[in-house]
C-alpha atoms as a PDB file:
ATOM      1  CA  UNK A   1     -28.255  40.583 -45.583  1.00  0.00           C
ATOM      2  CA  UNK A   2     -25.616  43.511 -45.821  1.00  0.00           C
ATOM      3  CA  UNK A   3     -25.079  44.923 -42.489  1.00  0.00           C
ATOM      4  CA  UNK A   4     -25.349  48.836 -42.782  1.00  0.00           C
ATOM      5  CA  UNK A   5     -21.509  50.764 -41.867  1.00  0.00           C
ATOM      6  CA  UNK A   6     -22.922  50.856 -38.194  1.00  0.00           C
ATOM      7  CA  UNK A   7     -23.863  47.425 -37.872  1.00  0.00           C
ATOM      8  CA  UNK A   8     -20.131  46.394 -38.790  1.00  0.00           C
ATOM      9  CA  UNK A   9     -18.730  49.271 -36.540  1.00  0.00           C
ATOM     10  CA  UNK A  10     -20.792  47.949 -33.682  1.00  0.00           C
ATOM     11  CA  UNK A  11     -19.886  44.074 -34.560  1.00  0.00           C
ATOM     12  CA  UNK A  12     -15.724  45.545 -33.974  1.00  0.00           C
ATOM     13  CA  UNK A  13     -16.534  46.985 -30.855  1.00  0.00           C
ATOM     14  CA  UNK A  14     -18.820  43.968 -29.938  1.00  0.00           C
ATOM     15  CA  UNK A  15     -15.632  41.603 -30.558  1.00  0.00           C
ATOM     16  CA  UNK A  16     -12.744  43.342 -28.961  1.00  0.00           C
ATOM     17  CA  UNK A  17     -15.129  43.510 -25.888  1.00  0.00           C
ATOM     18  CA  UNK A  18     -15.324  40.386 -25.932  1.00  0.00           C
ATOM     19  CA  UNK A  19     -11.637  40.244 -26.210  1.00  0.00           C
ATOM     20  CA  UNK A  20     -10.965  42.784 -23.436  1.00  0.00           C
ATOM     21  CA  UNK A  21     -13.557  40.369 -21.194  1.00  0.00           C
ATOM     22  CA  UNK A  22     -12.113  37.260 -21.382  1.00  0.00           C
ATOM     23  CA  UNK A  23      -8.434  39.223 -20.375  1.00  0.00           C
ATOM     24  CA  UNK A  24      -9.690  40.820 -17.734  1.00  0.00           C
ATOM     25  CA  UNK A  25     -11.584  37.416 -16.714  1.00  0.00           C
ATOM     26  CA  UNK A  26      -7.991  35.645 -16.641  1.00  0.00           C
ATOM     27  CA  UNK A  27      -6.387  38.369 -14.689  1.00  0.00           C
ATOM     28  CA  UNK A  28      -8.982  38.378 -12.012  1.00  0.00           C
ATOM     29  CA  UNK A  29      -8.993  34.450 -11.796  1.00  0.00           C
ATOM     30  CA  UNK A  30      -5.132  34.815 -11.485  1.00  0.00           C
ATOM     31  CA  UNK A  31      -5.088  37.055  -8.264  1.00  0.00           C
ATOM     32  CA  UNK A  32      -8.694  35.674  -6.865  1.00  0.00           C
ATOM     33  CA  UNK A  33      -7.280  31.631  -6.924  1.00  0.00           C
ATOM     34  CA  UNK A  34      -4.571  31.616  -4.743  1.00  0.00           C
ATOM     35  CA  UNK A  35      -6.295  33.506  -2.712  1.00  0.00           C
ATOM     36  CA  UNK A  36      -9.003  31.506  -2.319  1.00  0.00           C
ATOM     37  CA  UNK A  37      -7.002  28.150  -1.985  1.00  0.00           C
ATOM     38  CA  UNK A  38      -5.010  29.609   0.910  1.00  0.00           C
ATOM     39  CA  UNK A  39      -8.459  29.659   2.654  1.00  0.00           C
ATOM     40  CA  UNK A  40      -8.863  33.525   2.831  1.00  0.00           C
ATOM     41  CA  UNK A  41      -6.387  33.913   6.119  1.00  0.00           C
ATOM     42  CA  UNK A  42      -4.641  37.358   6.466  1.00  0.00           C
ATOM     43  CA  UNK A  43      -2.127  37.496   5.187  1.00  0.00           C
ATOM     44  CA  UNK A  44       0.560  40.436   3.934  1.00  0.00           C
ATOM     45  CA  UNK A  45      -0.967  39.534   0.142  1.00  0.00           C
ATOM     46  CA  UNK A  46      -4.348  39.225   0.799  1.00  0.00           C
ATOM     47  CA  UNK A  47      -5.077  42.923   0.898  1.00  0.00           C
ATOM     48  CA  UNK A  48      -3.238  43.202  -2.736  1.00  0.00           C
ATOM     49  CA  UNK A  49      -4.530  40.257  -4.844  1.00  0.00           C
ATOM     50  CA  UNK A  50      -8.156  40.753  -3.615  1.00  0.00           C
ATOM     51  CA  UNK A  51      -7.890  44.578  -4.953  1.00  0.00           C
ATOM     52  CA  UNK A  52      -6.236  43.052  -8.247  1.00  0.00           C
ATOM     53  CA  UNK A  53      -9.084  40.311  -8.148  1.00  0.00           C
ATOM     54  CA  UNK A  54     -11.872  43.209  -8.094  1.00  0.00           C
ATOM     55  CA  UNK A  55     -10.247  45.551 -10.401  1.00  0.00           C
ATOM     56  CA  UNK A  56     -10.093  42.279 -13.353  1.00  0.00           C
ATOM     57  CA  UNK A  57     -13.738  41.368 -12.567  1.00  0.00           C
ATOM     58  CA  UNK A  58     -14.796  44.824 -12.984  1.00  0.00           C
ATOM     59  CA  UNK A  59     -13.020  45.010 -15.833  1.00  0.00           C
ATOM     60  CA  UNK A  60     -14.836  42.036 -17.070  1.00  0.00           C
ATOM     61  CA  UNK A  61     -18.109  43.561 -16.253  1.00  0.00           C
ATOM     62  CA  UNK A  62     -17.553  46.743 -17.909  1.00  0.00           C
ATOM     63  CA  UNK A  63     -16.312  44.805 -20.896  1.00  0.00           C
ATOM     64  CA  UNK A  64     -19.209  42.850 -21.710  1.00  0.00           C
ATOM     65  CA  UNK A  65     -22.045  46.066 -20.619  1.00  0.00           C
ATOM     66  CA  UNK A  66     -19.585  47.083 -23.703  1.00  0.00           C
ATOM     67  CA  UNK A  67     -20.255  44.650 -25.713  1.00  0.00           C
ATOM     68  CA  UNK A  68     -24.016  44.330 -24.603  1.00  0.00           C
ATOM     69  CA  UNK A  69     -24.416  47.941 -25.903  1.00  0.00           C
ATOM     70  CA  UNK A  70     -22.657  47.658 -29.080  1.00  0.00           C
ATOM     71  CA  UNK A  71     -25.431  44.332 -29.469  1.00  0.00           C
ATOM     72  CA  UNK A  72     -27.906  46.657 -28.552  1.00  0.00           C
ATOM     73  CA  UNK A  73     -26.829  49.738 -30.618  1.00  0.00           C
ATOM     74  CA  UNK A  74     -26.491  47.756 -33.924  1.00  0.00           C
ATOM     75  CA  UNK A  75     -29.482  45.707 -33.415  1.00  0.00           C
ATOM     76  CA  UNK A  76     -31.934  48.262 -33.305  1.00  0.00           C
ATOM     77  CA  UNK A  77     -30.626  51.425 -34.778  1.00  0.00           C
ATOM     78  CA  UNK A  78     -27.672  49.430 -36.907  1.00  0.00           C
ATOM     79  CA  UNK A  79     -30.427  47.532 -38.699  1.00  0.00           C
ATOM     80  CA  UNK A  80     -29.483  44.245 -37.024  1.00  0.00           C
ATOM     81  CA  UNK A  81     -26.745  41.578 -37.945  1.00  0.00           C
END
């Protein structure tokens, strides 16, 4: 089945989504780790890698209501995949 110019714009922005997702999963995991293996104890860092944890997670979140849209968006108005 040939996808229709939509379809194929929509699969792009589907995959760097995806792309952007798994990044921004990393870079949360990075900051949230530590953190969590030190046991969660105040500390002078705590403050700054769980605002870096949040801001990667929501990153990841936006990323793949992204790519959920694009699916969504090429699917029904695209004329599927």
């Amino acid at each position: 089945m040939i996808m229709s110019v939509l379809a194929q714009a929509m699969l792009a922005i589907f995959i760097a989504a995806m792309i952007v997702a798994v990044g921004a999963w990393a870079y949360g995991t990075r900051y949230w780790l530590p953190m969590w293996a030190a046991g969660f104890r105040q500390t002078e860092w705590r403050n700054v890698y769980m605002r870096r944890a949040i801001k990667g997670y929501s990153g990841f979140i936006l990323a793949v209501g992204i790519g959920f849209a694009a699916g969504t968006i090429a699917e029904y108005w695209g004329g599927g995949w």
